[in-house]
Protein backbone atom coordinates (compact mmCIF):
# COMPACT_ATOMS: atom_id res chain seq x y z
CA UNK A 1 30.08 83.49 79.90
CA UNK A 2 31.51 84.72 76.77
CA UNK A 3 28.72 85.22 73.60
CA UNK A 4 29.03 86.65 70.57
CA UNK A 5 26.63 86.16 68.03
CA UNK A 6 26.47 85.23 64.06
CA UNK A 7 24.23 87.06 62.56
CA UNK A 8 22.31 85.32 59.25
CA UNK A 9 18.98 85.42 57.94
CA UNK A 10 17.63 81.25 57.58
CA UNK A 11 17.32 82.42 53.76
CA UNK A 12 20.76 82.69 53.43
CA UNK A 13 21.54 79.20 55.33
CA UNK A 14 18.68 77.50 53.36
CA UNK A 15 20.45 79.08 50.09
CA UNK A 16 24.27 78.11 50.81
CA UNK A 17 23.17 74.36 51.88
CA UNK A 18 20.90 74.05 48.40
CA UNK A 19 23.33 76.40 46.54
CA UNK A 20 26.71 75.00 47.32
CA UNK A 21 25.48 71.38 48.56
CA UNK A 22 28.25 68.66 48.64
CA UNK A 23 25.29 66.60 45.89
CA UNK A 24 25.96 68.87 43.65
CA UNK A 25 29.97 68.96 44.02
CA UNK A 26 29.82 65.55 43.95
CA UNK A 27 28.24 65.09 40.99
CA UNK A 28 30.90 66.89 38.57
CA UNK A 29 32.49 65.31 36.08
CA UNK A 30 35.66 65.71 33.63
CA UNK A 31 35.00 66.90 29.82
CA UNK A 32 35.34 62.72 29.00
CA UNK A 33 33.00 62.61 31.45
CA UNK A 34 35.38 60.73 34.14
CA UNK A 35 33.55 61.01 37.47
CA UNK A 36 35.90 63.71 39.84
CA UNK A 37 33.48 63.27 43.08
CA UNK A 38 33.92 60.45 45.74
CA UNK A 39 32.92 59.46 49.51
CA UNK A 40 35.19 57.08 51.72
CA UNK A 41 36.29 56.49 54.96
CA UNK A 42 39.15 57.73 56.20
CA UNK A 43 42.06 55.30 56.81
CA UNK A 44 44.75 58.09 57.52
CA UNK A 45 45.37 61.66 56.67
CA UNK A 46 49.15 62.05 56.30
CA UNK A 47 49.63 66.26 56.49
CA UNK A 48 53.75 66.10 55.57
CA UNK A 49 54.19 69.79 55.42
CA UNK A 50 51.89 71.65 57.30
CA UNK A 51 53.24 74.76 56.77
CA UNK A 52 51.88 74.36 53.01
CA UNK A 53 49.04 71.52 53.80
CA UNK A 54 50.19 69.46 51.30
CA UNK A 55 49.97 65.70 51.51
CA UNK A 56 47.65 62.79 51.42
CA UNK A 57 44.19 61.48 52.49
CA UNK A 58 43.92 57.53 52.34
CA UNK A 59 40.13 56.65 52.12
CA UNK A 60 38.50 52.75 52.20
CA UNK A 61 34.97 51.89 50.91
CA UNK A 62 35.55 54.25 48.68
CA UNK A 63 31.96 55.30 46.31
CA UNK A 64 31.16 55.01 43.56
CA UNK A 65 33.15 51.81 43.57
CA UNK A 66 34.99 52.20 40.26
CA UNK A 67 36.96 55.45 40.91
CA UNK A 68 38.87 52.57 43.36
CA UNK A 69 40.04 50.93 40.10
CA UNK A 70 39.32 47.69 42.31
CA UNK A 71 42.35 48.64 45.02
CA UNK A 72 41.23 48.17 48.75
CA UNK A 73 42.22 51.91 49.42
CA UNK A 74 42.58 55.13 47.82
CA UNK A 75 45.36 57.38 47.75
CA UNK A 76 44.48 61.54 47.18
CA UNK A 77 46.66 63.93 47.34
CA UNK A 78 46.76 67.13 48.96
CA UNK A 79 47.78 70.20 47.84
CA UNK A 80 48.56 74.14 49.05
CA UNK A 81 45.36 74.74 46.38
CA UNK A 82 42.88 72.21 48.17
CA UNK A 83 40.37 73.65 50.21
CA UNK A 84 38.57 71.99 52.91
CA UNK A 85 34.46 72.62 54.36
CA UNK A 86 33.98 71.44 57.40
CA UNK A 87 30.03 72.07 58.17
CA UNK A 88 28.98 74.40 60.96
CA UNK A 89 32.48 74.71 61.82
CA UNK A 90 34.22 76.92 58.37
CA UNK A 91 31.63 79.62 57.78
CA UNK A 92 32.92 82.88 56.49
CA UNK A 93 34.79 81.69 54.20
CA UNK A 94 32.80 78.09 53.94
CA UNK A 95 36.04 76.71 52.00
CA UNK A 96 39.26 77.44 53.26
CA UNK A 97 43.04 76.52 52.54
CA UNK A 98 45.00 74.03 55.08
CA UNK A 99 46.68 77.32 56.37
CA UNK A 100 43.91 79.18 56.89
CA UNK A 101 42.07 76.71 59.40
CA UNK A 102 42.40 76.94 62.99
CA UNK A 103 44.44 74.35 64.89
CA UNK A 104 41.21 72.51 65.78
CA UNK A 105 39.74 72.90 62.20
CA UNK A 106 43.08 71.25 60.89
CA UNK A 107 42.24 68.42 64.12
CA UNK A 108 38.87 67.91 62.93
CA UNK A 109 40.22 67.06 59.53
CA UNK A 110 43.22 64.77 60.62
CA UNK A 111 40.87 62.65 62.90
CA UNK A 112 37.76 62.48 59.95
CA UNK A 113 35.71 59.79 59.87
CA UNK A 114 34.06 60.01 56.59
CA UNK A 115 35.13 62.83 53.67
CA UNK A 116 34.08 63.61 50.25
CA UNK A 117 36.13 64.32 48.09
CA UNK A 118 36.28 66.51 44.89
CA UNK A 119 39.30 65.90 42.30
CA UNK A 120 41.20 68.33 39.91
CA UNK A 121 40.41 67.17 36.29
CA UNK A 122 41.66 65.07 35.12
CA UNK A 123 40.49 62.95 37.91
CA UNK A 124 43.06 60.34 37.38
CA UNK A 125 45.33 61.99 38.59
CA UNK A 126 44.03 61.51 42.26
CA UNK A 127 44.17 65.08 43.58
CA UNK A 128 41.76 67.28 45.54
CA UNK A 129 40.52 70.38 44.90
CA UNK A 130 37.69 70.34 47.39
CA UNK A 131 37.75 68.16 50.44
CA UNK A 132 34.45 67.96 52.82
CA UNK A 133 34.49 66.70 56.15
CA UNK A 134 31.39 64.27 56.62
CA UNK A 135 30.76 64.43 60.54
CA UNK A 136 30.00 61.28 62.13
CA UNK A 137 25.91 61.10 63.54
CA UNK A 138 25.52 63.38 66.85
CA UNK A 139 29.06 64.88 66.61
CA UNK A 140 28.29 67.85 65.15
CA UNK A 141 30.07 70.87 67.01
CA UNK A 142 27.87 73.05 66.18
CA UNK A 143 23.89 73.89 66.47
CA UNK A 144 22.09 76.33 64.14
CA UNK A 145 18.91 77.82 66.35
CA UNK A 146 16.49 80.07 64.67
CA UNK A 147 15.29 83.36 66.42
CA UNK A 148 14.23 86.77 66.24
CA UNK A 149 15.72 89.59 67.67
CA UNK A 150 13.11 90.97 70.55
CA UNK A 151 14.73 94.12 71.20
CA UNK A 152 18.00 95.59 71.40
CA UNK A 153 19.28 97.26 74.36
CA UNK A 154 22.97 98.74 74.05
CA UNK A 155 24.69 95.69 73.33
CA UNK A 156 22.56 93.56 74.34
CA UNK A 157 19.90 91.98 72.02
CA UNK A 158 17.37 90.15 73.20
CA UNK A 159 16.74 87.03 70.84
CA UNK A 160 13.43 84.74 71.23
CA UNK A 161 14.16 81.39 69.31
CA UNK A 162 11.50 78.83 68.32
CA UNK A 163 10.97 76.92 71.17
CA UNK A 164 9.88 80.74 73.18
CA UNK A 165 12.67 80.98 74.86
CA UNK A 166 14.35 84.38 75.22
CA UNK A 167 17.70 84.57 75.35
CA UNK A 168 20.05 87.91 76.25
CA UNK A 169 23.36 87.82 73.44
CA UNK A 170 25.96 90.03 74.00
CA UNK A 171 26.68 91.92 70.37
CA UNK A 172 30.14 91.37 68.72
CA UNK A 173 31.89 94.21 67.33
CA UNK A 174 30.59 95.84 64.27
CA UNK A 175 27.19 93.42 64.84
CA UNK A 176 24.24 95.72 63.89
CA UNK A 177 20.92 94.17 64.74
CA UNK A 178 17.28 95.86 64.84
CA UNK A 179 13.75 94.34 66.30
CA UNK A 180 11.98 92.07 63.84
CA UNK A 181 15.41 90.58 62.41
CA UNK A 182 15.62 86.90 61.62
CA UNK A 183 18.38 85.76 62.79
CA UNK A 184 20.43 82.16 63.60
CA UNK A 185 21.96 81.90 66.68
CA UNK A 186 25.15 79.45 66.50
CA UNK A 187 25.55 77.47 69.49
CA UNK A 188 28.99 75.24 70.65
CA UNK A 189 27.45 72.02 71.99
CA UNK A 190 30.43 71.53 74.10
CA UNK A 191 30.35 74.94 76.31
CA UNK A 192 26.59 76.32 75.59
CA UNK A 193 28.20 79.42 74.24
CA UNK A 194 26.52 81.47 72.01
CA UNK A 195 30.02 82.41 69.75
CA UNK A 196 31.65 83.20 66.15
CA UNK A 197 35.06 83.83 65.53
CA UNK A 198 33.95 86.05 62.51
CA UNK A 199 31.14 88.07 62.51
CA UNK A 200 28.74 88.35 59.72
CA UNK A 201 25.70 89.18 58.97
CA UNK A 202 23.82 88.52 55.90
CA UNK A 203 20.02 90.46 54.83
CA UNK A 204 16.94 88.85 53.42
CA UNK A 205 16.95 91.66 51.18
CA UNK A 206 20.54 90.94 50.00
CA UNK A 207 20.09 87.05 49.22
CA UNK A 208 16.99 88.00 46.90
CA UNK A 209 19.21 90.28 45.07
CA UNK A 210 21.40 87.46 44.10
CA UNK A 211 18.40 85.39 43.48
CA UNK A 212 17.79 88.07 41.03
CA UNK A 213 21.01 88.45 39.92
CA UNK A 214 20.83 84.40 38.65
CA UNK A 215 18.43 85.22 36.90
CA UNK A 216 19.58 88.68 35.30
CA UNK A 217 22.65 86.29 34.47
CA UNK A 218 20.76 83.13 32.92
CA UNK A 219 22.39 82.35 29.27
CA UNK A 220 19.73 79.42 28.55
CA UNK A 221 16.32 77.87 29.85
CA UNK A 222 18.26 75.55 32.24
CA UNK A 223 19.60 78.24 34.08
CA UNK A 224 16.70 80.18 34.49
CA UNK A 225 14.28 77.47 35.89
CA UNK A 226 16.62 76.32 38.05
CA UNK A 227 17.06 79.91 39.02
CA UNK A 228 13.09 79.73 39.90
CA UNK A 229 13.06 76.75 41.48
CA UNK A 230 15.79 77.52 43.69
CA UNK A 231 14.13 80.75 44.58
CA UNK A 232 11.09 79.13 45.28
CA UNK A 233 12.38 76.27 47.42
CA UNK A 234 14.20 79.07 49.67
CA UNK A 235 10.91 81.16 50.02
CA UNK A 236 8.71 78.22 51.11
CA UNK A 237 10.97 77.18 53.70
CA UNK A 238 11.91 81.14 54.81
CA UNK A 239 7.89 81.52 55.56
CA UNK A 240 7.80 77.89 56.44
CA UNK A 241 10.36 78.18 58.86
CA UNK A 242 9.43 82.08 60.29
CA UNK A 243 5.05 81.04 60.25
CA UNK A 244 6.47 78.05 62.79
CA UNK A 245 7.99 80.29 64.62
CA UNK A 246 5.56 82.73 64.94
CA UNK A 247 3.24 80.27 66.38
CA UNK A 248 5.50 79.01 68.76
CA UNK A 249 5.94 82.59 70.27
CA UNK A 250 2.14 83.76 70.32
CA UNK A 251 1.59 80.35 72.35
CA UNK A 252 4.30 81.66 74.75
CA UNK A 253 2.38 84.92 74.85
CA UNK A 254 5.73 86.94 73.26
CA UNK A 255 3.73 89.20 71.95
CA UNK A 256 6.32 91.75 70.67
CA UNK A 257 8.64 89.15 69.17
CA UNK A 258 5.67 87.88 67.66
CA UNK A 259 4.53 90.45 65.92
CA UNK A 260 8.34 91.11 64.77
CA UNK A 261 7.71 87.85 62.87
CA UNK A 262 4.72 89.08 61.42
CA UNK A 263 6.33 92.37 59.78
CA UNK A 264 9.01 90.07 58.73
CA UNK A 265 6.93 87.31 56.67
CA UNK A 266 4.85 90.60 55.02
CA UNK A 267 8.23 92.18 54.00
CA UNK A 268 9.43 88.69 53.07
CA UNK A 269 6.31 87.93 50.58
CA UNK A 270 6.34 91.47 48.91
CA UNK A 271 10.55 91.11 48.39
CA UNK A 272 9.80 87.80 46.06
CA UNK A 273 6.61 89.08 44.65
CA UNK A 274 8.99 91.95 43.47
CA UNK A 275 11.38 89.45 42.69
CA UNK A 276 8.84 87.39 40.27
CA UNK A 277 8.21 90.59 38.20
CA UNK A 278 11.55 90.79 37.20
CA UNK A 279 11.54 87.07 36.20
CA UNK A 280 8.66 87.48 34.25
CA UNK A 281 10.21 90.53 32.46
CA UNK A 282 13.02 88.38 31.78
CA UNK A 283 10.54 86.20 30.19
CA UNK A 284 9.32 87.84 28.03
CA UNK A 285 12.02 89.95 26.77
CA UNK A 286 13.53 86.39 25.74
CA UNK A 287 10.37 85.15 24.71
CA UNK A 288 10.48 88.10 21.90
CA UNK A 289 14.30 87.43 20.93
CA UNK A 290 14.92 83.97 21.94
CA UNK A 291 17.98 83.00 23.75
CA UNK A 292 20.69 83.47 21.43
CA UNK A 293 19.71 86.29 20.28
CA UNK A 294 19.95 87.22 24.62
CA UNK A 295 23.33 85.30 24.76
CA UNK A 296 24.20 87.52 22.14
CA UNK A 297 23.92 90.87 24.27
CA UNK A 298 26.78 89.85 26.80
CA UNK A 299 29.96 89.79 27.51
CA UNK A 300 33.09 88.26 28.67
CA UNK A 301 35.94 89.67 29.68
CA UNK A 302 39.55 88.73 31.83
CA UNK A 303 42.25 90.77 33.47
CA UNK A 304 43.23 92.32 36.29
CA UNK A 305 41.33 94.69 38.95
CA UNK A 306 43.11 98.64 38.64
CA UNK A 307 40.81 100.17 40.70
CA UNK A 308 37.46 100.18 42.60
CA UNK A 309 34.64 102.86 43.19
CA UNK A 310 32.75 101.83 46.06
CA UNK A 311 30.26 104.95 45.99
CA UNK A 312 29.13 103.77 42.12
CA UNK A 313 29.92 99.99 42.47
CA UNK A 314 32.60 99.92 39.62
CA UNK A 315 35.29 98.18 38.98
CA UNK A 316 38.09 98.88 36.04
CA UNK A 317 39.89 95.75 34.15
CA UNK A 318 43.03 95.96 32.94
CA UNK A 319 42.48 93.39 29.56
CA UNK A 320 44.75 92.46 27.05
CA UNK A 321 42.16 95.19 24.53
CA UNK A 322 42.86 98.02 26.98
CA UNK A 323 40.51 99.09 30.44
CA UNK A 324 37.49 98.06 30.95
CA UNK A 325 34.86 99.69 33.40
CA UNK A 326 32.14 97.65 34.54
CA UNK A 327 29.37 98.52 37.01
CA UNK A 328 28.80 95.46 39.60
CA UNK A 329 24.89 95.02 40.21
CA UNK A 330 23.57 94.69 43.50
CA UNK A 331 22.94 90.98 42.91
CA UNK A 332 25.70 89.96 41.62
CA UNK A 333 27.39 86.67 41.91
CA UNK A 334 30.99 86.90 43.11
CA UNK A 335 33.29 83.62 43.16
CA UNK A 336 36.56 82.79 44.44
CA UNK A 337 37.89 79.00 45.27
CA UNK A 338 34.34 77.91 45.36
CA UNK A 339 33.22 80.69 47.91
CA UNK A 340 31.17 83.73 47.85
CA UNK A 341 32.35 87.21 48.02
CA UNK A 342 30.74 90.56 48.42
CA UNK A 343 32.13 93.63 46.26
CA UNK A 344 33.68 95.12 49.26
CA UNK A 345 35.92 91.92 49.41
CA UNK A 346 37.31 93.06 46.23
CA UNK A 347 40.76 94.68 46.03
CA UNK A 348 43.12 96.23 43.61
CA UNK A 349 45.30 93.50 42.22
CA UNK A 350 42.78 90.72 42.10
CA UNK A 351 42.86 88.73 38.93
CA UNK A 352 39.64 88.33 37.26
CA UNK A 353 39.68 85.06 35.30
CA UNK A 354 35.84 86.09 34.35
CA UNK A 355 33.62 88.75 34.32
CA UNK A 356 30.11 88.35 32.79
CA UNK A 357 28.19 91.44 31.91
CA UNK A 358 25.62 93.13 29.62
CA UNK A 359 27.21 94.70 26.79
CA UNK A 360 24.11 97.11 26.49
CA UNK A 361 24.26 98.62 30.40
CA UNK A 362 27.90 97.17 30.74
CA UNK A 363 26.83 96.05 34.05
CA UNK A 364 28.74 92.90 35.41
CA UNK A 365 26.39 90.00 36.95
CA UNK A 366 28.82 87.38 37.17
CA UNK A 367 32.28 87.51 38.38
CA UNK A 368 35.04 84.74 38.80
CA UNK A 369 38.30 85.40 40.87
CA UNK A 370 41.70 83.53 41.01
């Protein structure tokens, strides 16, 4: 039997399902504050060029009720720009074009039951920019089991999930995995195969950077609480989810994947003790200036990427007021179509539509793509 593993700390899993939840798509609005979000059931998806993926979802009991305008059924269109999330199915990226999906991706989306939808503004016009497939109860594909790597032997690792269990994975190419590593093993309901088509791998240590970088990045008191909060919510359930765990496998009597746990939840506590400091230095440095006077100290720039330093983590714009080098922190946020990119996914050519950085250090914490 064929395995291959997908390698991602629960942090990161707990992040992306608070971070980019469908509630909060949902909820967007237009500047006349026109809802753009809605939920129906699918009455037909209509796909008339598929080389493009442009065409038309029909939805019934469509919510909130008044985007229907009072009609029975809704008519969205569908564009070569609409991206579609279909959970536990589209992982790296998490949004992806109509040409980008897989044959059975673009199956699961013509035979939907339930999709929400997210429209280009203005919302009247009835086109999607984000389409999420809403999979009936019990048909998920997928299933998301929590382990820790036991040992590694060769290629082989050696993963002990919650229930005790061990279970031998054969490593994909490039997968890198040590003892003690959290990991989430994704399993196909259908075959029992532990599989991804793309491996990667995400680090506890990498997801508190950009917990850090949100709040490095925070223009306003919103932003930073919510910053907390987040980062808070994904602790509790990281040591939630990892002290579970550990009990599970001391009752089995794995003893070495046990104590892996252990080392893991005391390097897990000191990363967001470390990463409280820095909040509270942000504190009070804006505390002392207030936050205008911190809005005041960044920047904003546009243009496109000339080249990339990937020893020194820089980056040179091409603006309309000349080049522009920018150092790209550790944690920071990089977006494109709604999903998440690391600096190594950046290329020369890319068109910035905004970069976000301190005008003091000149180091870039937020940065938009086309």
């Amino acid at each position: 039997m064929k395995r291959i593993i997908l390698v991602i700390t629960t942090l990161a899993l707990a992040c992306g399902l608070m971070l980019g939840s469908i509630g909060s798509v949902m909820a967007s609005t237009t500047q006349s504050g026109e809802g753009r979000g809605m939920f129906g059931t699918v009455v037909d998806v209509a796909i008339g060029d598929n080389a493009t993926g442009t065409g038309a979802i029909t939805l019934s009991n469509v919510k909130p009720s008044n985007t229907a305008e009072g009609a029975t059924t809704v008519e969205v269109a569908v564009t070569d720009n609409t991206v579609y999330h279909i959970p536990t199915v589209t992982i790296a990226p998490a949004w992806q074009k109509w040409t980008d999906l897989t044959a059975d991706s673009q199956g699961l989306v013509e035979n939907a039951n339930r999709v929400a939808i997210l429209l280009t503004d203005p919302a009247s016009d009835r086109i999607a920019q984000k389409v999420m497939i809403v999979p009936a109860k019990g048909l998920h594909r997928y299933q998301h089991q929590l382990g820790v790597v036991a040992r590694v032997e060769g290629d082989t690792a050696t993963i002990a999930n919650r229930k005790g269990e061990e279970v031998a994975v054969a490593l994909g190419e490039g997968v890198e995995l040590e003892a003690g590593q959290v990991v989430v093993l994704v399993t196909e309901k259908g075959t029992g195969e532990v599989q991804l088509r793309a491996v990667h791998a995400y680090r506890w240590e990498h997801m508190v950077q950009r917990f850090e970088g949100y709040l490095n990045g925070s223009l306003n008191q919103g932003d930073f609480d919510k910053a907390t909060e987040l980062m808070k919510q994904a602790h509790e359930r990281h040591m939630k989810r990892l002290e579970a765990l550990q009990n599970r496998l001391e009752e089995r009597n794995r003893v070495q994947a046990a104590e892996a746990v252990g080392n893991a939840m005391q390097y897990a506590e000191a990363r967001y003790a470390e990463a409280m400091q820095l909040r509270e230095q942000i504190r009070e440095r804006v505390q002392q200036s207030g936050w205008e006077e911190w809005r005041a100290q960044w920047g904003e720039a546009n243009g496109t990427i000339a080249s990339l330093n990937t020893q020194t983590r820089t980056m040179t714009l091409n603006t309309e007021s000349g080049p522009l080098t920018l150092e790209v922190a550790a944690g920071a946020t990089i977006m494109k179509h709604g999903n998440v990119y690391a600096f190594k996914g950046l290329k020369a050519g890319d068109v910035v539509e905004k970069a976000r950085y301190r005008i003091e250090t000149s180091k870039a914490w937020y940065i938009e793509l086309q």
